[in-house]
Protein backbone atom coordinates (compact mmCIF):
# COMPACT_ATOMS: atom_id res chain seq x y z
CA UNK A 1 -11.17 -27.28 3.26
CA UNK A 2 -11.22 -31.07 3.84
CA UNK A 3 -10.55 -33.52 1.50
CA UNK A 4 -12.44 -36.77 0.90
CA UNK A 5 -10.08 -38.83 2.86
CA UNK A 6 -10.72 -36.72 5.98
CA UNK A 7 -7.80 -35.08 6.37
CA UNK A 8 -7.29 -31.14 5.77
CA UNK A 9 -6.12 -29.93 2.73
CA UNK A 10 -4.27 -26.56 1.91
CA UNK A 11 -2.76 -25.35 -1.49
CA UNK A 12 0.69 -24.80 0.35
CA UNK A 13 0.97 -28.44 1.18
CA UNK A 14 0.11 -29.64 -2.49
CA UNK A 15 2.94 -27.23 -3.97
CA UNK A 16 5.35 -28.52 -1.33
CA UNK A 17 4.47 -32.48 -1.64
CA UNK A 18 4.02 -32.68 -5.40
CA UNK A 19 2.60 -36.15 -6.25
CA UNK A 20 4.77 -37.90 -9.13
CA UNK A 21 2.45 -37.39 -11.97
CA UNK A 22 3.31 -33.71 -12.17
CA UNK A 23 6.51 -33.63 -12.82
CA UNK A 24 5.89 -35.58 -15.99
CA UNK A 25 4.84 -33.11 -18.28
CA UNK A 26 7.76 -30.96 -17.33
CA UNK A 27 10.42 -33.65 -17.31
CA UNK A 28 9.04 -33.98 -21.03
CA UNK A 29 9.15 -30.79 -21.75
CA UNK A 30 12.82 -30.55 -20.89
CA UNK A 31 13.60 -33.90 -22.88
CA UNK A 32 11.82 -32.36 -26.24
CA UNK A 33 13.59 -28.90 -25.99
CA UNK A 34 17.24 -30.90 -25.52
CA UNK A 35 16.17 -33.16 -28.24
CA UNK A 36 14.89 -30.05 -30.62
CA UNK A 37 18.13 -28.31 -29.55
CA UNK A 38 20.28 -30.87 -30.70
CA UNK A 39 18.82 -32.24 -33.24
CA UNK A 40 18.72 -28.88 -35.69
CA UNK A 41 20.99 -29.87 -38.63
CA UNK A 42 19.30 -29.98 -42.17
CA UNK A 43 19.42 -33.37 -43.47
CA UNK A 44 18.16 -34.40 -47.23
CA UNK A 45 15.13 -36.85 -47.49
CA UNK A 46 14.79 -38.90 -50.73
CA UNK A 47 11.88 -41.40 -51.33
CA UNK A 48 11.56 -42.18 -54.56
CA UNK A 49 11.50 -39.28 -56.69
CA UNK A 50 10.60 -36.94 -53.79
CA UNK A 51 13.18 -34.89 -51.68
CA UNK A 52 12.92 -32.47 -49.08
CA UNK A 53 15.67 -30.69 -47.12
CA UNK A 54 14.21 -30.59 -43.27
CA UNK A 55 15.97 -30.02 -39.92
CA UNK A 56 16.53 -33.80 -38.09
CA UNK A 57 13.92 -33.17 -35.29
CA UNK A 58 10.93 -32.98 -37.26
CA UNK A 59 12.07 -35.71 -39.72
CA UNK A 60 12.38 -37.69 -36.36
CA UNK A 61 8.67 -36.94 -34.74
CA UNK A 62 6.84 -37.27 -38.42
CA UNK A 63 8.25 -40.92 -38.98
CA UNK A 64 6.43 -42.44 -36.06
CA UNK A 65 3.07 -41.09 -37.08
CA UNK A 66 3.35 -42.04 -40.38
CA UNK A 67 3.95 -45.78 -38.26
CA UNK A 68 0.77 -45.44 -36.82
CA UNK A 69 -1.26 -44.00 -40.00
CA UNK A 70 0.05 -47.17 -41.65
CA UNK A 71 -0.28 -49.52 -38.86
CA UNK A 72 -3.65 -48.97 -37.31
CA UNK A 73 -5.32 -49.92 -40.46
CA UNK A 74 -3.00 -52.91 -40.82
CA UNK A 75 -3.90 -54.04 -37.41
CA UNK A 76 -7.48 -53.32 -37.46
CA UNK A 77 -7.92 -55.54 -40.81
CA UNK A 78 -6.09 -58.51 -38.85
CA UNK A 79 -7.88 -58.25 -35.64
CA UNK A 80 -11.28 -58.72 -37.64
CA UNK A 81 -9.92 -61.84 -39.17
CA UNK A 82 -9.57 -63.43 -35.81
């Protein structure tokens, strides 16, 4: 098979000469596993007159989304003043 730049290309050269962007998605998966793994203690959330007992990791990934849920309005509302 030849590949658009003219040169041949086999399936035993792309497993040995990985190009950087595919070891992302595995790098990331061993970050979130070491971060799940460590981060497994129960901790006690109070807001208000709500509380929920939740292992730290997923306390930790829901707080940025709620970010963004807030935020994106926020910063849609301001860019339309402009």
């Amino acid at each position: 098979m030849v590949a658009p730049g003219g040169e041949s290309w086999s399936f035993g050269k792309w497993i040995a000469e990985p190009p950087g962007r595919v070891w992302v998605a595995p790098a990331l998966l061993v970050l979130g596993v070491g971060f799940v793994a460590q981060n497994r203690v129960p901790v006690r959330i109070r807001w208000m007159v709500f509380g929920v007992t939740w292992p730290l990791w997923p306390a930790l990934l829901v707080m940025p989304v709620v970010g963004v849920l807030i935020g994106v309005p926020a910063r849609r509302r301001s860019a339309r003043r402009r």
